[in-house]
C-alpha atoms as a PDB file:
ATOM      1  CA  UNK A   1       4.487 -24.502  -1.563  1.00  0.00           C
ATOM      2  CA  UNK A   2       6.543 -27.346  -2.500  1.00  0.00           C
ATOM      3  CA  UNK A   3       7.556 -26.580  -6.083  1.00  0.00           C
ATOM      4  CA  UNK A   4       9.788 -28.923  -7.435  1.00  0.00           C
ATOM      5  CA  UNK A   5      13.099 -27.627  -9.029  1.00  0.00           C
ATOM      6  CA  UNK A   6      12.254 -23.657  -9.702  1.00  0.00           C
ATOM      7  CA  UNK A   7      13.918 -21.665 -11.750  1.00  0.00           C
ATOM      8  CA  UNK A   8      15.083 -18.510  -9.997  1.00  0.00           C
ATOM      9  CA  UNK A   9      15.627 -14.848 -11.319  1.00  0.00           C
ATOM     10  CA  UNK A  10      16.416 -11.962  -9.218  1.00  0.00           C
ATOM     11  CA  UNK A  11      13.967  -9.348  -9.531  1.00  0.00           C
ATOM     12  CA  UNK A  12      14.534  -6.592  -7.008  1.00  0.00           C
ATOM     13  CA  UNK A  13      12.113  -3.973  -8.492  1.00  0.00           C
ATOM     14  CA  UNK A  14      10.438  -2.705  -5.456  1.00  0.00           C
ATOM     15  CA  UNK A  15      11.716   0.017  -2.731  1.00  0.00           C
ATOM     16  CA  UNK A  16      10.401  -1.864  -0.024  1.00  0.00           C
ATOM     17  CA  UNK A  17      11.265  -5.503  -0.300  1.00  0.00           C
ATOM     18  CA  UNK A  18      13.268  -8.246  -2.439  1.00  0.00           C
ATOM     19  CA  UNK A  19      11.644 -10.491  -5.384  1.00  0.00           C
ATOM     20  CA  UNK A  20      12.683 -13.051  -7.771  1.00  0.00           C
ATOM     21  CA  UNK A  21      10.694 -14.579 -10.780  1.00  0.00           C
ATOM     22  CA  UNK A  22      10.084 -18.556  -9.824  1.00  0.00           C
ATOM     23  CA  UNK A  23       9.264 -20.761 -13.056  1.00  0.00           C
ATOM     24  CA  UNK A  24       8.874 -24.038 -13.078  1.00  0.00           C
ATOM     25  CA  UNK A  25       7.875 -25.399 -16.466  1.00  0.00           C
ATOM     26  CA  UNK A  26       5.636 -22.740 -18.339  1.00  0.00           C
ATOM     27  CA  UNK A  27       4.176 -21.488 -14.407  1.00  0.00           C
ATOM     28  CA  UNK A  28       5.150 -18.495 -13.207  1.00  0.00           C
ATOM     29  CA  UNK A  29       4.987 -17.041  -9.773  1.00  0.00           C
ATOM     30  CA  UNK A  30       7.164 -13.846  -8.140  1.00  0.00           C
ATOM     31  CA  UNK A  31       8.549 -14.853  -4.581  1.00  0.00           C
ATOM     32  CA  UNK A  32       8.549 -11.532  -2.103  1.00  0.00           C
ATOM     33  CA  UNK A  33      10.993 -11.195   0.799  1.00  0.00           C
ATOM     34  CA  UNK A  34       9.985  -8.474   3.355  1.00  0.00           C
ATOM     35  CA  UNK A  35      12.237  -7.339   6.821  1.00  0.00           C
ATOM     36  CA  UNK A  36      10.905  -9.838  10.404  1.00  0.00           C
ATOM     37  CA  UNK A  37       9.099  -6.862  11.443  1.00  0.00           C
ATOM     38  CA  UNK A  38       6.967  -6.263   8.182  1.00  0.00           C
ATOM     39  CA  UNK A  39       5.625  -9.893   8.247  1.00  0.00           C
ATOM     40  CA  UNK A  40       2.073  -9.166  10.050  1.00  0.00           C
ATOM     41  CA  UNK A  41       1.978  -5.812   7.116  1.00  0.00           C
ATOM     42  CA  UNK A  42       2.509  -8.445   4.564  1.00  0.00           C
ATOM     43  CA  UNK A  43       0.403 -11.100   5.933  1.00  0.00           C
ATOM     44  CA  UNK A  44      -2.519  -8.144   6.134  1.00  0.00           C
ATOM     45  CA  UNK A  45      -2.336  -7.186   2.463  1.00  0.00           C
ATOM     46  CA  UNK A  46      -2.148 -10.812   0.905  1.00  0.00           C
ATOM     47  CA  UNK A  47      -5.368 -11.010   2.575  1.00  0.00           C
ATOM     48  CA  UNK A  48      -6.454  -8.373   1.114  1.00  0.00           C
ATOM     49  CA  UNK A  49      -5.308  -9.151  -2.207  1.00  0.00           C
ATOM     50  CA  UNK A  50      -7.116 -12.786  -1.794  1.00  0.00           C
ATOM     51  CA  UNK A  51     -10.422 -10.980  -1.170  1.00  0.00           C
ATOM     52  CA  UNK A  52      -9.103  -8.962  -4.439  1.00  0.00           C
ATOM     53  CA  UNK A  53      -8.594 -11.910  -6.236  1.00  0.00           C
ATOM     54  CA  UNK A  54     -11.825 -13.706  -5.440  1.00  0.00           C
ATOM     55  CA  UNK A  55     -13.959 -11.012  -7.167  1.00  0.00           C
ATOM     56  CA  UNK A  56     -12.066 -11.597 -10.675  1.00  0.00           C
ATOM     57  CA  UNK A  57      -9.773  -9.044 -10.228  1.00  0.00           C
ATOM     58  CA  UNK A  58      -5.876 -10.215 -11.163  1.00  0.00           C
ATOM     59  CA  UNK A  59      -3.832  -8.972  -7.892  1.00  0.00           C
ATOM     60  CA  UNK A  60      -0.891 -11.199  -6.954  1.00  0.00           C
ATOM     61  CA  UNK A  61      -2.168 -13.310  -4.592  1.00  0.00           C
ATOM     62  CA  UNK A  62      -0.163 -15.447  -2.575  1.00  0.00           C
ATOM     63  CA  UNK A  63       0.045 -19.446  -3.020  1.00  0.00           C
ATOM     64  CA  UNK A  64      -0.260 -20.972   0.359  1.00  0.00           C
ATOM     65  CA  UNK A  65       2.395 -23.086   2.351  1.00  0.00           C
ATOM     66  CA  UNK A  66       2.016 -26.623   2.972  1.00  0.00           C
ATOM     67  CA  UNK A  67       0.916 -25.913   6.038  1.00  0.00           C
ATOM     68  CA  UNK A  68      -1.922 -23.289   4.562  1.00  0.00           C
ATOM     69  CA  UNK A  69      -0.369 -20.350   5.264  1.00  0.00           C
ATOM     70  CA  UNK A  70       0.024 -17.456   2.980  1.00  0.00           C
ATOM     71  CA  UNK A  71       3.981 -16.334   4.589  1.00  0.00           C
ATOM     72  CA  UNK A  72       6.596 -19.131   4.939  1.00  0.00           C
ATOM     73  CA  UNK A  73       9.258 -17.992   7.136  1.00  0.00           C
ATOM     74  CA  UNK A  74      13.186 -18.684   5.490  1.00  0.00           C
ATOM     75  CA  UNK A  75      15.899 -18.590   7.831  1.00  0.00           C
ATOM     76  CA  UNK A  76      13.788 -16.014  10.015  1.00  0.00           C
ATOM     77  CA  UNK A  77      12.794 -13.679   6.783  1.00  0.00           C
ATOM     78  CA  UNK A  78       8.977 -13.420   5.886  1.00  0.00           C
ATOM     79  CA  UNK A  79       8.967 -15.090   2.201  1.00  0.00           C
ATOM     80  CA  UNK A  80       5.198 -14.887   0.407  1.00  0.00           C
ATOM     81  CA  UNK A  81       5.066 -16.975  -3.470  1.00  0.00           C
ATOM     82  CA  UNK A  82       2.763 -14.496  -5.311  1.00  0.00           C
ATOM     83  CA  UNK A  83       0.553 -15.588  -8.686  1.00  0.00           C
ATOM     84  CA  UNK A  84       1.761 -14.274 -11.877  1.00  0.00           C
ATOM     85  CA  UNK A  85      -0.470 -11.437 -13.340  1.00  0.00           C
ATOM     86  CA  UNK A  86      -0.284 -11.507 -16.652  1.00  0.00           C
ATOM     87  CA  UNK A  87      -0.331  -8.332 -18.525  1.00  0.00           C
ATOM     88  CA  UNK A  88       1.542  -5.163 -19.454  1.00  0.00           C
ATOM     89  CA  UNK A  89       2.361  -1.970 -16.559  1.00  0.00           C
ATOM     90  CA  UNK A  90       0.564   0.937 -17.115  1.00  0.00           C
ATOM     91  CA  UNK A  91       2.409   4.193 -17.457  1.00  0.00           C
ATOM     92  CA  UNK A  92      -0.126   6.549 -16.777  1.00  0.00           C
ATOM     93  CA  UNK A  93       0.848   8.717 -19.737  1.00  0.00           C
ATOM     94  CA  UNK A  94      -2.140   7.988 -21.984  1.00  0.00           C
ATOM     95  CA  UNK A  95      -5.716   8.599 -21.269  1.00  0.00           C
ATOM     96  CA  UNK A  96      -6.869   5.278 -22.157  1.00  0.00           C
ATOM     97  CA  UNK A  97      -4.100   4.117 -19.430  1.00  0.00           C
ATOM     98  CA  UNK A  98      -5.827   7.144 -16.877  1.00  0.00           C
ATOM     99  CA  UNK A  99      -9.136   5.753 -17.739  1.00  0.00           C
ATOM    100  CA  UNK A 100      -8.129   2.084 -17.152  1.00  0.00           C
ATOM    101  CA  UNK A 101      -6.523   2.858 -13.678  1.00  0.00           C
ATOM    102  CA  UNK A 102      -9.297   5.068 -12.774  1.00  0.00           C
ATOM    103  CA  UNK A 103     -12.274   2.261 -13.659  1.00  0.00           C
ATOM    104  CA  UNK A 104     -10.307  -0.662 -11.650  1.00  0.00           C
ATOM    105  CA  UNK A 105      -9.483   1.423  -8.654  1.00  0.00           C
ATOM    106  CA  UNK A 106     -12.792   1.792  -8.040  1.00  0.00           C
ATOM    107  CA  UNK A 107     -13.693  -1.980  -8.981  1.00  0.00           C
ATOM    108  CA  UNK A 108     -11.357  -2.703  -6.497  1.00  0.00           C
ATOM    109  CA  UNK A 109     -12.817  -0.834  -4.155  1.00  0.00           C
ATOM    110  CA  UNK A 110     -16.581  -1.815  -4.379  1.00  0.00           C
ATOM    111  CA  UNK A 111     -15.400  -5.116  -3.808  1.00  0.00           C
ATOM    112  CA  UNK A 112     -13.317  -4.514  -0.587  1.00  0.00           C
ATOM    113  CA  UNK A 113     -16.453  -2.243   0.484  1.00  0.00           C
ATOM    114  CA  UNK A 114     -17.619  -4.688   3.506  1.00  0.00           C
ATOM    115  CA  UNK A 115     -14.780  -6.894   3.509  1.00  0.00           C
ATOM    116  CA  UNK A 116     -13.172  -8.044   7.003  1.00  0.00           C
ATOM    117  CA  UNK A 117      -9.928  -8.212   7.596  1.00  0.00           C
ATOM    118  CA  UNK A 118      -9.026  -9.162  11.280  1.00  0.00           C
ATOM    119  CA  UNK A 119      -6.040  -6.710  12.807  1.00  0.00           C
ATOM    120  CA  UNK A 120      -6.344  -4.130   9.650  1.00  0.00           C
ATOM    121  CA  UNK A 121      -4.192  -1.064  10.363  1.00  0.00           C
ATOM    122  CA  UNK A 122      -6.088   2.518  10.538  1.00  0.00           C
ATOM    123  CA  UNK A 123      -4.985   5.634   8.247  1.00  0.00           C
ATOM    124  CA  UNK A 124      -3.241   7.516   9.221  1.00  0.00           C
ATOM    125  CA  UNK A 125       0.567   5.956   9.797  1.00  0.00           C
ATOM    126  CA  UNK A 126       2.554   9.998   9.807  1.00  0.00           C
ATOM    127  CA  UNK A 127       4.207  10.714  13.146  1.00  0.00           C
ATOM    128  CA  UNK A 128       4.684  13.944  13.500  1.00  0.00           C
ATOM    129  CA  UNK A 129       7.369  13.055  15.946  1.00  0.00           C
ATOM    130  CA  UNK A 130       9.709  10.604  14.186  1.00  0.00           C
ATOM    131  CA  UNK A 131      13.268  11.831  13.811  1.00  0.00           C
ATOM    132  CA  UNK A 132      13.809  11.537  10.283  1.00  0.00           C
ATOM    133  CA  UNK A 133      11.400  14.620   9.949  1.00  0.00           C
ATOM    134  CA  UNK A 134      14.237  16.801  11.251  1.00  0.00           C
ATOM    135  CA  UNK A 135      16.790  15.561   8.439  1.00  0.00           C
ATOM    136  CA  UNK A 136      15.634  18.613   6.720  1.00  0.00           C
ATOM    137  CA  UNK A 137      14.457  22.436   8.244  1.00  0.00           C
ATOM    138  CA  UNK A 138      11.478  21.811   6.127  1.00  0.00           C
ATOM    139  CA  UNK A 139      10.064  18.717   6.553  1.00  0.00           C
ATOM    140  CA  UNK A 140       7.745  18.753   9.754  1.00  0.00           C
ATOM    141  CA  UNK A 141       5.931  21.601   9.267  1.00  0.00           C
ATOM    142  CA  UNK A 142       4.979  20.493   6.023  1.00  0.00           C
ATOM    143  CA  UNK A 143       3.982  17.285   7.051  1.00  0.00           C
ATOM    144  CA  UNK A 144       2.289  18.819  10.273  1.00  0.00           C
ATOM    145  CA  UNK A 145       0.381  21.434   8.186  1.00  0.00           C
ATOM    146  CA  UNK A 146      -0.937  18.225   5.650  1.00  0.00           C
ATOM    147  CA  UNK A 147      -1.542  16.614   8.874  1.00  0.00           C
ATOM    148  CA  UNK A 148      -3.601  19.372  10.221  1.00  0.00           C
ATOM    149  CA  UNK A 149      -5.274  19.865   6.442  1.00  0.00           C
ATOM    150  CA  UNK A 150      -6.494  16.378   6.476  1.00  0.00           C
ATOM    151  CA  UNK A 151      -7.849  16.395   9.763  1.00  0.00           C
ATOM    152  CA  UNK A 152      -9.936  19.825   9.328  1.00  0.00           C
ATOM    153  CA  UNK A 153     -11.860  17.738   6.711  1.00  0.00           C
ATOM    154  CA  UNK A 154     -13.291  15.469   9.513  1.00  0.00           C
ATOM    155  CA  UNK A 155     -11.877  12.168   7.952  1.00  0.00           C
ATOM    156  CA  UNK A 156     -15.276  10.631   9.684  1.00  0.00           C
ATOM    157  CA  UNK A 157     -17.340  11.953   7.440  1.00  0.00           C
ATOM    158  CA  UNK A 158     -15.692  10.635   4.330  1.00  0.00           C
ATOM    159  CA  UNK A 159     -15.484   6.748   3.498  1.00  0.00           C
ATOM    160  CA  UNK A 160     -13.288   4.617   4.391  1.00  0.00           C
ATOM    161  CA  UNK A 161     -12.477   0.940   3.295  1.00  0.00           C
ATOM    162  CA  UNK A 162      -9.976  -1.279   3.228  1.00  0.00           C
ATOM    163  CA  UNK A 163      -7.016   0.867   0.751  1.00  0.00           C
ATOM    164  CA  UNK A 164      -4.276  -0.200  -1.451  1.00  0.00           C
ATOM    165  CA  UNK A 165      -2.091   2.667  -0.605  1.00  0.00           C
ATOM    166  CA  UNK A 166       0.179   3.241  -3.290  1.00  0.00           C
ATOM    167  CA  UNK A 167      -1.626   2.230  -6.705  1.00  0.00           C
ATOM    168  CA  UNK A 168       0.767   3.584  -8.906  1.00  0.00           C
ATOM    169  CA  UNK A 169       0.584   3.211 -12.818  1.00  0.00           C
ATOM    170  CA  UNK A 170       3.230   0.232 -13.019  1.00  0.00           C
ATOM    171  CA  UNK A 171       0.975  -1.610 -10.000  1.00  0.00           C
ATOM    172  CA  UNK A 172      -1.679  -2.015 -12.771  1.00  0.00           C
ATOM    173  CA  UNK A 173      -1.556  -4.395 -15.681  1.00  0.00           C
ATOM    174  CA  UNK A 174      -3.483  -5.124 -18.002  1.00  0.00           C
ATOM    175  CA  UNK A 175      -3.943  -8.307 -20.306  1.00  0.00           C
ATOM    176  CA  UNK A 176      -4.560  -7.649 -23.644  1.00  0.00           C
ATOM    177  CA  UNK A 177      -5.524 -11.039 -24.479  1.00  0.00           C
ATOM    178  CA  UNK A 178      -8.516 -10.793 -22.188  1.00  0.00           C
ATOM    179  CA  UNK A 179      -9.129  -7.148 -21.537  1.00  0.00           C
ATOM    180  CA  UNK A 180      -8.408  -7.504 -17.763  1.00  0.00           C
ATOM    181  CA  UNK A 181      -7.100  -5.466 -15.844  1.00  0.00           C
ATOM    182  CA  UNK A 182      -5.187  -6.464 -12.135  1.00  0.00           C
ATOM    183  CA  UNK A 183      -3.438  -4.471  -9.413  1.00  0.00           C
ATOM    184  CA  UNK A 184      -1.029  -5.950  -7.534  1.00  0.00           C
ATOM    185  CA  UNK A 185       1.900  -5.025  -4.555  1.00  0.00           C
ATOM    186  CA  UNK A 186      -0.589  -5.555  -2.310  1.00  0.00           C
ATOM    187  CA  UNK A 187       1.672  -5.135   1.037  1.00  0.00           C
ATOM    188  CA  UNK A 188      -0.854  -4.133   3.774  1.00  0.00           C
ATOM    189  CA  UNK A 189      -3.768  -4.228   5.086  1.00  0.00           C
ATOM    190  CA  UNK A 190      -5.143  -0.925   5.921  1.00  0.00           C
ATOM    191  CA  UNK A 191      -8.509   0.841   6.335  1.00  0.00           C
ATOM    192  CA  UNK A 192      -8.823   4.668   5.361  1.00  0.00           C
ATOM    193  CA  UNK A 193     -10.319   7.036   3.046  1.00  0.00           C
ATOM    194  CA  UNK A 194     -10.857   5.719  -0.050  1.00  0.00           C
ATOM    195  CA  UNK A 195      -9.901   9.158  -1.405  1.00  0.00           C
ATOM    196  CA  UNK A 196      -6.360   8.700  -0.085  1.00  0.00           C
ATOM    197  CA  UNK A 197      -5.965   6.014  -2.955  1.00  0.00           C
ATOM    198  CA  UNK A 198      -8.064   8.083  -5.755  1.00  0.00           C
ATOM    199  CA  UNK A 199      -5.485  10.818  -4.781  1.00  0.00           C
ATOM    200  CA  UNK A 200      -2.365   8.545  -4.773  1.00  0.00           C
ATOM    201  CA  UNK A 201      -3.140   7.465  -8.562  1.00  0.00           C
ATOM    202  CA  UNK A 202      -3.451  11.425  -9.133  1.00  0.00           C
ATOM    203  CA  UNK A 203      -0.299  12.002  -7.718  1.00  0.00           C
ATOM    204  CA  UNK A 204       1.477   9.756 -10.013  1.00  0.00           C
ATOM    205  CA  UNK A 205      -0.068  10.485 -13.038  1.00  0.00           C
ATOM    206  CA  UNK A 206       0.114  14.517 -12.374  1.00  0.00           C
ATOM    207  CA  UNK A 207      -1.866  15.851 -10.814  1.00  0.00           C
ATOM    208  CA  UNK A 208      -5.714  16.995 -11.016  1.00  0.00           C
ATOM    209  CA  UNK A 209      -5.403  18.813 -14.156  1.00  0.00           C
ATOM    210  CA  UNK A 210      -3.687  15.953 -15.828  1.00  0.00           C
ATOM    211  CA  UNK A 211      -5.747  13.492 -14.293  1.00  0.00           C
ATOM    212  CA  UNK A 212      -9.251  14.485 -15.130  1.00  0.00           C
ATOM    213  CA  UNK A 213      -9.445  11.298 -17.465  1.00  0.00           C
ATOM    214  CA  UNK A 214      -8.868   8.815 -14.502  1.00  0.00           C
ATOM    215  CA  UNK A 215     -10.912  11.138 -11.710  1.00  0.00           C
ATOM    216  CA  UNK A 216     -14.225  10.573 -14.456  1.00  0.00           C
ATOM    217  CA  UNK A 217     -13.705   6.866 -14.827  1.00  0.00           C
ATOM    218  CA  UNK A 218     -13.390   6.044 -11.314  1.00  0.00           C
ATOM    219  CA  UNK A 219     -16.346   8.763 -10.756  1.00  0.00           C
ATOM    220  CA  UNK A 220     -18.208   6.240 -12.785  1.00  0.00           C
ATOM    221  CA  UNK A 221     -17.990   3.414 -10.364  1.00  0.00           C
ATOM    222  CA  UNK A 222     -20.222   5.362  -7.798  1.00  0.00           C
ATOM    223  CA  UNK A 223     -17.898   4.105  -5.062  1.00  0.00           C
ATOM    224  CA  UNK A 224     -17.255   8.035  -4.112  1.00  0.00           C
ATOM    225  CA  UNK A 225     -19.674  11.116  -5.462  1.00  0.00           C
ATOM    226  CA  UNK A 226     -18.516  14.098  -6.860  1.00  0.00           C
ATOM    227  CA  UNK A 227     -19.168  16.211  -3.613  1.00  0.00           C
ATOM    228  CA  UNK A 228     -16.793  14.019  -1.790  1.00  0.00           C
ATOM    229  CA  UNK A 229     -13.677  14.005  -4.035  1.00  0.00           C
ATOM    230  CA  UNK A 230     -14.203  18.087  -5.280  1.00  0.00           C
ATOM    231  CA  UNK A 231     -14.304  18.617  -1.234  1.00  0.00           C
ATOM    232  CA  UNK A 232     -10.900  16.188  -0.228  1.00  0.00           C
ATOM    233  CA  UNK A 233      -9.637  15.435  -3.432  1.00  0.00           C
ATOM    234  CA  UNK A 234      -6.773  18.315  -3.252  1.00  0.00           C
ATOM    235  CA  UNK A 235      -6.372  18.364   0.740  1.00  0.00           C
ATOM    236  CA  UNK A 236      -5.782  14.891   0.550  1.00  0.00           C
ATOM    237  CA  UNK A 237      -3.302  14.976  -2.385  1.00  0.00           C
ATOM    238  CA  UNK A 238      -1.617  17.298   0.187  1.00  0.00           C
ATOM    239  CA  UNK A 239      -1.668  14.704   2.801  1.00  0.00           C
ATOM    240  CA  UNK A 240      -0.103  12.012  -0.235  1.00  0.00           C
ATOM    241  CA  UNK A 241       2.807  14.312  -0.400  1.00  0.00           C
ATOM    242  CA  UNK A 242       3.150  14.525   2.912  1.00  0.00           C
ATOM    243  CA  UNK A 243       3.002  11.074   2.947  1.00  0.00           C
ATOM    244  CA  UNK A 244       5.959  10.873   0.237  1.00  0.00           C
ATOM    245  CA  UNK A 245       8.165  13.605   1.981  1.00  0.00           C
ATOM    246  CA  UNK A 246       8.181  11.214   5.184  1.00  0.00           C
ATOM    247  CA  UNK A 247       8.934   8.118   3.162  1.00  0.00           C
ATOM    248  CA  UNK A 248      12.340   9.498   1.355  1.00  0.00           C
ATOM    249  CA  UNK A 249      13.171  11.153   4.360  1.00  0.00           C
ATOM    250  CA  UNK A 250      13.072   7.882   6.268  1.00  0.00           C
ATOM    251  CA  UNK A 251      15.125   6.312   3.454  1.00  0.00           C
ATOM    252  CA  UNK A 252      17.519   9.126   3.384  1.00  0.00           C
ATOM    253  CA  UNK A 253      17.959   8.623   7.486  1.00  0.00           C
ATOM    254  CA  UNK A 254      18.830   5.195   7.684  1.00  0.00           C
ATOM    255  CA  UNK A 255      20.806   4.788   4.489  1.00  0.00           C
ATOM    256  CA  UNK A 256      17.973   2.501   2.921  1.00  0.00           C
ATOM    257  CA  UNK A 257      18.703   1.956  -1.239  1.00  0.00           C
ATOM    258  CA  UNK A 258      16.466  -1.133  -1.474  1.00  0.00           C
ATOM    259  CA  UNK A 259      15.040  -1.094  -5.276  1.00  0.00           C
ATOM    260  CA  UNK A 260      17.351   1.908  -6.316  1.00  0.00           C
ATOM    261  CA  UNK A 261      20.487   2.229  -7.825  1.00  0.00           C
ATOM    262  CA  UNK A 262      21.570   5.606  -5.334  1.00  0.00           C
ATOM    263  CA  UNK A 263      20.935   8.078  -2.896  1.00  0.00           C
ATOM    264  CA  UNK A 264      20.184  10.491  -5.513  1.00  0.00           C
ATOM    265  CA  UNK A 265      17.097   8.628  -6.052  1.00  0.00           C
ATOM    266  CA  UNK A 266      15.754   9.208  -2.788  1.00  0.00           C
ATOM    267  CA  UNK A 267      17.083  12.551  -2.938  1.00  0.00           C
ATOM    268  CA  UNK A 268      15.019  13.513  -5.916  1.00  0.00           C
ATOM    269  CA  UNK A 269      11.852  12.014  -4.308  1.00  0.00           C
ATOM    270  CA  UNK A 270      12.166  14.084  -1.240  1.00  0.00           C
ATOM    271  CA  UNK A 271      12.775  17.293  -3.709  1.00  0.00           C
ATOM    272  CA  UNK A 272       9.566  16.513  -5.384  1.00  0.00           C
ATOM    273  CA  UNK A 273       7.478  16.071  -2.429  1.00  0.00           C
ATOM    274  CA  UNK A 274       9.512  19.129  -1.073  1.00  0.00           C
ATOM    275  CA  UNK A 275       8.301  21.350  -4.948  1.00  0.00           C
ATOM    276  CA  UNK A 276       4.588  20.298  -4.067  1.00  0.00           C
ATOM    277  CA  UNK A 277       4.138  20.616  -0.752  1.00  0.00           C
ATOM    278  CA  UNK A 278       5.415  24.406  -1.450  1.00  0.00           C
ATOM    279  CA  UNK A 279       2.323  25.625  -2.291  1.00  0.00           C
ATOM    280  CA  UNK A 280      -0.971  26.956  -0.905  1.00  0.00           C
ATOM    281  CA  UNK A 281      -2.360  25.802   2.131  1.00  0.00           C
ATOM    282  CA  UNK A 282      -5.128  24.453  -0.044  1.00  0.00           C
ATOM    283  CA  UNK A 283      -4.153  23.413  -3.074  1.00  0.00           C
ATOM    284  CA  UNK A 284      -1.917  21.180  -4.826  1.00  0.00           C
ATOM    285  CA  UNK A 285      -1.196  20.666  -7.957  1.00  0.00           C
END
């Protein structure tokens, strides 16, 4: 990378690695630590967010090493320099913000359509036998019934691509200069149905009631049809909550506070996954 005398500033935003903001004159670039064993999940979605990148989309993609590779390693952690997006986070909140989110999700995803990426992982990542499901009566068999939701659908017959996995509002920003629009925390490479991201940017924004705004702009791209999302859309929201109730519960089982300020945080995420996954087998708000 070789940048000569950076300016560092701790960052620390995310929940599932370190950053700082590098500067070096009026450049800008965030540097992203991840844990040894998340270096081939990091490697994977800086790929992804090159092939991102390359289509004109804004996504954080890394600047390579000196040697031309996109992960240095630092005293044996995994440290990635990422390009500066410029722009403001999207909160969701408004429906030009739902609108925007919903029209480059499924930019993003036309262009990842047919891309390669060499050792991608496959959806699904639950196991329905990890421990940190029993840190709570509740917890397997709600993930287990999502589980068994999503596969009733016959995940073959919807499609897959390469997914972002967690697009929430703040992962999209938007340069008012320009009128572009990036998405960045790109932190894996893995192939599922697209739906499982259209229903991740739901999530966050809602629900499907409050998210009709966003579910019509990304409807517009004609990367998914109607048919597809009206039939998954809410089993697979399901599945995201699922998906959430495992995460915190992880967190909550090994003590893990990375990118909060307590354990009430991830006590309040595994309450909220615990309030949606309370109702019907087949729906979710």
């Amino acid at each position: 990378m070789g940048l000569a005398d950076p300016e560092v500033q701790p960052h620390h935003g995310g929940m599932n690695s370190a950053t700082w903001f590098v500067t070096v004159g009026d450049e800008r670039w965030v540097a992203k630590a991840v844990v040894p064993g998340a270096r081939r999940s990091l490697v994977g979605g800086l790929t992804v967010a090159g092939h991102v990148a390359a289509a004109g989309i804004p996504a954080g993609a890394s600047v390579m090493t000196t040697k031309g590779e996109s992960v240095a390693d630092v005293d044996g952690i995994p440290l990635a320099l990422l390009r500066w997006v410029d722009g403001e986070e999207l909160s969701g909140r408004t429906l030009d913000d739902q609108r925007l989110i919903g029209r480059t999700l499924g930019r993003v995803h036309r262009v990842l359509r047919d891309v390669p990426v060499a050792r991608a992982d496959r959806f699904h990542w639950l196991d329905l036998q990890a421990t940190h499901l029993a840190l709570r009566p509740w917890i397997r068999p709600s993930v287990a019934a999502a589980v068994a939701a999503y596969e009733a659908l016959d995940p073959s017959t919807l499609s897959w691509g390469l997914l972002h996995t967690d697009p929430a509002p703040e992962a999209f920003r938007l340069n008012r200069r320009t009128g572009i629009c990036g998405l960045i925390d790109w932190s894996v490479a893995t192939i599922g149905p697209l739906l499982y991201d259209l229903a991740s940017a739901v999530m966050y924004v809602g629900g499907p009631r409050q998210a009709e705004c966003l579910i019509e702009a990304y409807l517009a791209s004609r990367t998914l049809t109607r048919a597809e999302v009206e039939y998954g859309l809410s089993t697979m929201l399901r599945l995201r909550w699922a998906v959430q109730a495992d995460y915190f519960a992880r967190r909550l089982a090994v003590g893990d506070l990375t990118g909060i300020s307590g354990i009430e945080e991830n006590e309040k995420g595994l309450a909220d996954a615990r309030r949606r996954l309370g109702g019907s087998a087949g729906h979710v708000d």
